[in-house]
Each structure stands twice: as structure tokens, then as C-alpha cells.
Protein backbone atom coordinates (compact mmCIF):
# COMPACT_ATOMS: atom_id res chain seq x y z
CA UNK A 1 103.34 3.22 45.97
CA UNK A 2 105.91 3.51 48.65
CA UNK A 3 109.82 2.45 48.87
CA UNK A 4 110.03 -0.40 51.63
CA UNK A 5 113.46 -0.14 53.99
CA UNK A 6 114.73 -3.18 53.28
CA UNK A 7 114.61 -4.14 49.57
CA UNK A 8 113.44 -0.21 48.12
CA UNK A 9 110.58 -2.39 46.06
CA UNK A 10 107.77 -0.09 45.66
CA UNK A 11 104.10 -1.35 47.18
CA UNK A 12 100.47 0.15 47.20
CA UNK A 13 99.80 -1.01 50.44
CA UNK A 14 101.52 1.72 52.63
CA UNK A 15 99.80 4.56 50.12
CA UNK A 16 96.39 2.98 51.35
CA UNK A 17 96.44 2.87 54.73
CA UNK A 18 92.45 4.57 54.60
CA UNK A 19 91.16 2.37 51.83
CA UNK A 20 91.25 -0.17 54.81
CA UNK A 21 88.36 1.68 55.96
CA UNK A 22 86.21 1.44 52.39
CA UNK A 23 84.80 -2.04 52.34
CA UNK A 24 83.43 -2.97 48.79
CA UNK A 25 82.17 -5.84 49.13
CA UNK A 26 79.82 -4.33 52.13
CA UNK A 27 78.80 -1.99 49.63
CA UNK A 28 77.72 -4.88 47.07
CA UNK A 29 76.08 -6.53 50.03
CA UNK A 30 73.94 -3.26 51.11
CA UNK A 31 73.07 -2.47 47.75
CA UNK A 32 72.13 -6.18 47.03
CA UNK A 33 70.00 -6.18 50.18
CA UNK A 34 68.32 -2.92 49.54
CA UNK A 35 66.43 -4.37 45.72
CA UNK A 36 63.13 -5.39 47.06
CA UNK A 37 61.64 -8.64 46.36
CA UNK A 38 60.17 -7.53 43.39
CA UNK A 39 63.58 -6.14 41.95
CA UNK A 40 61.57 -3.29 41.35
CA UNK A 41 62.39 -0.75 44.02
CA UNK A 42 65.22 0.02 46.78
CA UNK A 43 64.98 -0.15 50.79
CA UNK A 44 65.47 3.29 51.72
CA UNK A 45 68.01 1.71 55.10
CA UNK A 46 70.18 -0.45 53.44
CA UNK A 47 70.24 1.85 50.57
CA UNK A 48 71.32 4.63 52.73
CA UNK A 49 74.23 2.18 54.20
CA UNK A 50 75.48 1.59 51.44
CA UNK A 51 76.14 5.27 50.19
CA UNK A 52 77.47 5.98 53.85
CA UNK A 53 80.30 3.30 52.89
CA UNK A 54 80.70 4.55 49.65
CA UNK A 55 81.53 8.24 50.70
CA UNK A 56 83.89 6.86 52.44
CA UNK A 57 86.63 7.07 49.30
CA UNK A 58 86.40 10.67 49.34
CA UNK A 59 88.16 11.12 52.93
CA UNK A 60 90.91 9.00 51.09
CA UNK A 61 90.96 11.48 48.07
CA UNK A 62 91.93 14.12 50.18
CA UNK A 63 91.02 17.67 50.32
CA UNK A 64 90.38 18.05 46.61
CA UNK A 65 87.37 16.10 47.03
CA UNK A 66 85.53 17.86 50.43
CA UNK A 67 83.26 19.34 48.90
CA UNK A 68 82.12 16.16 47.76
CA UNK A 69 82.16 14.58 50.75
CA UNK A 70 80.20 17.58 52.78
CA UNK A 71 77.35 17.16 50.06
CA UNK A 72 77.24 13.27 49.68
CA UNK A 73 77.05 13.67 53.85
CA UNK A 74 74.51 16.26 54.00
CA UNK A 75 72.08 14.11 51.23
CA UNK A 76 72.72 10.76 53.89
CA UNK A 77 71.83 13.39 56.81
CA UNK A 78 68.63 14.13 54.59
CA UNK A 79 67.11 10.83 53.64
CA UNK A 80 68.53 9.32 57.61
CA UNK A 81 66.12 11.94 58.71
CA UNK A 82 63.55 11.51 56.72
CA UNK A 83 63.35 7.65 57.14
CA UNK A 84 63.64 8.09 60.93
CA UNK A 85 61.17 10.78 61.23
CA UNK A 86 58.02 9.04 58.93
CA UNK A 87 59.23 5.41 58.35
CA UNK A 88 56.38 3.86 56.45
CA UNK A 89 56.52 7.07 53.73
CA UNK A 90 60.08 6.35 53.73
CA UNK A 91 60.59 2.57 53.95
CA UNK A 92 61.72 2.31 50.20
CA UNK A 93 62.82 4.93 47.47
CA UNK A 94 59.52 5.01 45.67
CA UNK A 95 56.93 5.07 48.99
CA UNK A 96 58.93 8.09 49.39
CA UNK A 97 59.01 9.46 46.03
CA UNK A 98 54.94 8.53 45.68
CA UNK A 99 54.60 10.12 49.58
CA UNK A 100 56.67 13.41 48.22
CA UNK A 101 54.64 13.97 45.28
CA UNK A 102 51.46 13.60 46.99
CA UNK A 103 51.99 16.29 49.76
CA UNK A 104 54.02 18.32 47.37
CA UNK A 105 56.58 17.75 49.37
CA UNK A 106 58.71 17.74 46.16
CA UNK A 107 57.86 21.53 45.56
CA UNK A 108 57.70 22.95 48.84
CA UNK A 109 60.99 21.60 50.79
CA UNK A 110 63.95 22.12 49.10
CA UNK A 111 65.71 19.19 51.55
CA UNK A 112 63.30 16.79 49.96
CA UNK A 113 64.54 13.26 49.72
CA UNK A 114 63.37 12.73 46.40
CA UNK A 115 65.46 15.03 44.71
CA UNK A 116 68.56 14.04 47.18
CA UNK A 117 67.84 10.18 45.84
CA UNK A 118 67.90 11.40 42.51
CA UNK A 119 70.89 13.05 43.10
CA UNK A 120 72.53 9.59 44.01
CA UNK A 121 71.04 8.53 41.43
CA UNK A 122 71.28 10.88 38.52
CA UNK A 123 67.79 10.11 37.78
């Protein structure tokens, strides 16, 4: 809320000049678009866009919230990887949860994207 010149009426808008940059209903969109056909499972892409968006609101938080931010970033940096570097194990959340288990990647790399989904997730 900020005093306009003119008439001193208080406003959101000039508080918000970041939120601008946080666009919710691209966020309903990604995460709509990333539930499979089935309903039953997420594409690892969209899903992946749509958290990018979302960490967006913590760079209009402020400092308070960076450490946040640096961890939500470094789990997108994880799974972007991941999905680039293999992306039939990685083309939804549970190919790569079901890929993960069955290498024991789950035990052995501690940047798995498994557990940084499930972080998202707080499954």
C-alpha cells in the first residue's frame, strides 16, 4: 500500500511492482498441462515450468526468503538436468521415480530427482 501524490489514497499496486512478474494463471495452466491423460501421473516439463513460475514469489518476499529461493532453484536445476540428460526415464514424475528405484539411483545420488520431486511435493 502506497500514498498516491495527488489524492494521498493508499493502493497495492505501487507495493507490487514484482508480482507483475508471477503469473498465476500460467501456473494453473502448466500444472493443468503437466496431469497426464490418465490423471494419474505428472509431465516432468511442464511440471518443472510451473515450479520455475512459482519460485518466482520468493524474489518478491525479499531477502527473508533466499534461502528459499536458492533451494527451490537448485531442486529445478536438478530435475532440468535430469530430464535433459535421460528424457524417456524422465518424461513424467513416476518413469523417473520407477527409473530411480531400479538403478538405485534413489540410494546412491544424493541429487536424485525423486527425492527433489518429493520435496515439491511433500510426499
Amino acid at each position: 500500500v502506497v500514498s498516491t501524490q495527488s489524492t494521498g489514497v493508499l493502493t497495492t499496486a505501487a507495493f507490487l511492482p514484482s508480482v507483475a512478474m508471477l503469473d498465476l494463471d500460467l501456473v494453473q495452466v502448466q500444472f493443468t498441462q503437466s496431469i497426464t491423460e490418465d490423471g494419474a501421473d505428472a509431465y516432468l516439463e511442464t511440471y518443472i515450468l510451473a515450479y520455475e513460475e512459482i519460485s518466482k514469489i520468493f524474489l518478491v518476499l525479499g531477502s527473508v526468503f533466499k534461502f528459499v529461493s536458492t533451494d527451490v532453484d537448485k531442486k529445478i536445476n536438478i530435475l532440468r538436468s535430469k530430464l535433459v540428460q535421460d528424457p524417456e526415464n524422465y518424461k513424467t514424475v513416476q518413469t523417473m521415480m520407477r527409473h530411480e528405484t531400479s538403478c538405485n539411483i534413489t540410494e546412491s545420488d544424493s541429487n536424485n530427482g525423486s527425492r527433489t520431486s518429493s520435496d515439491f511435493t511433500g510426499r
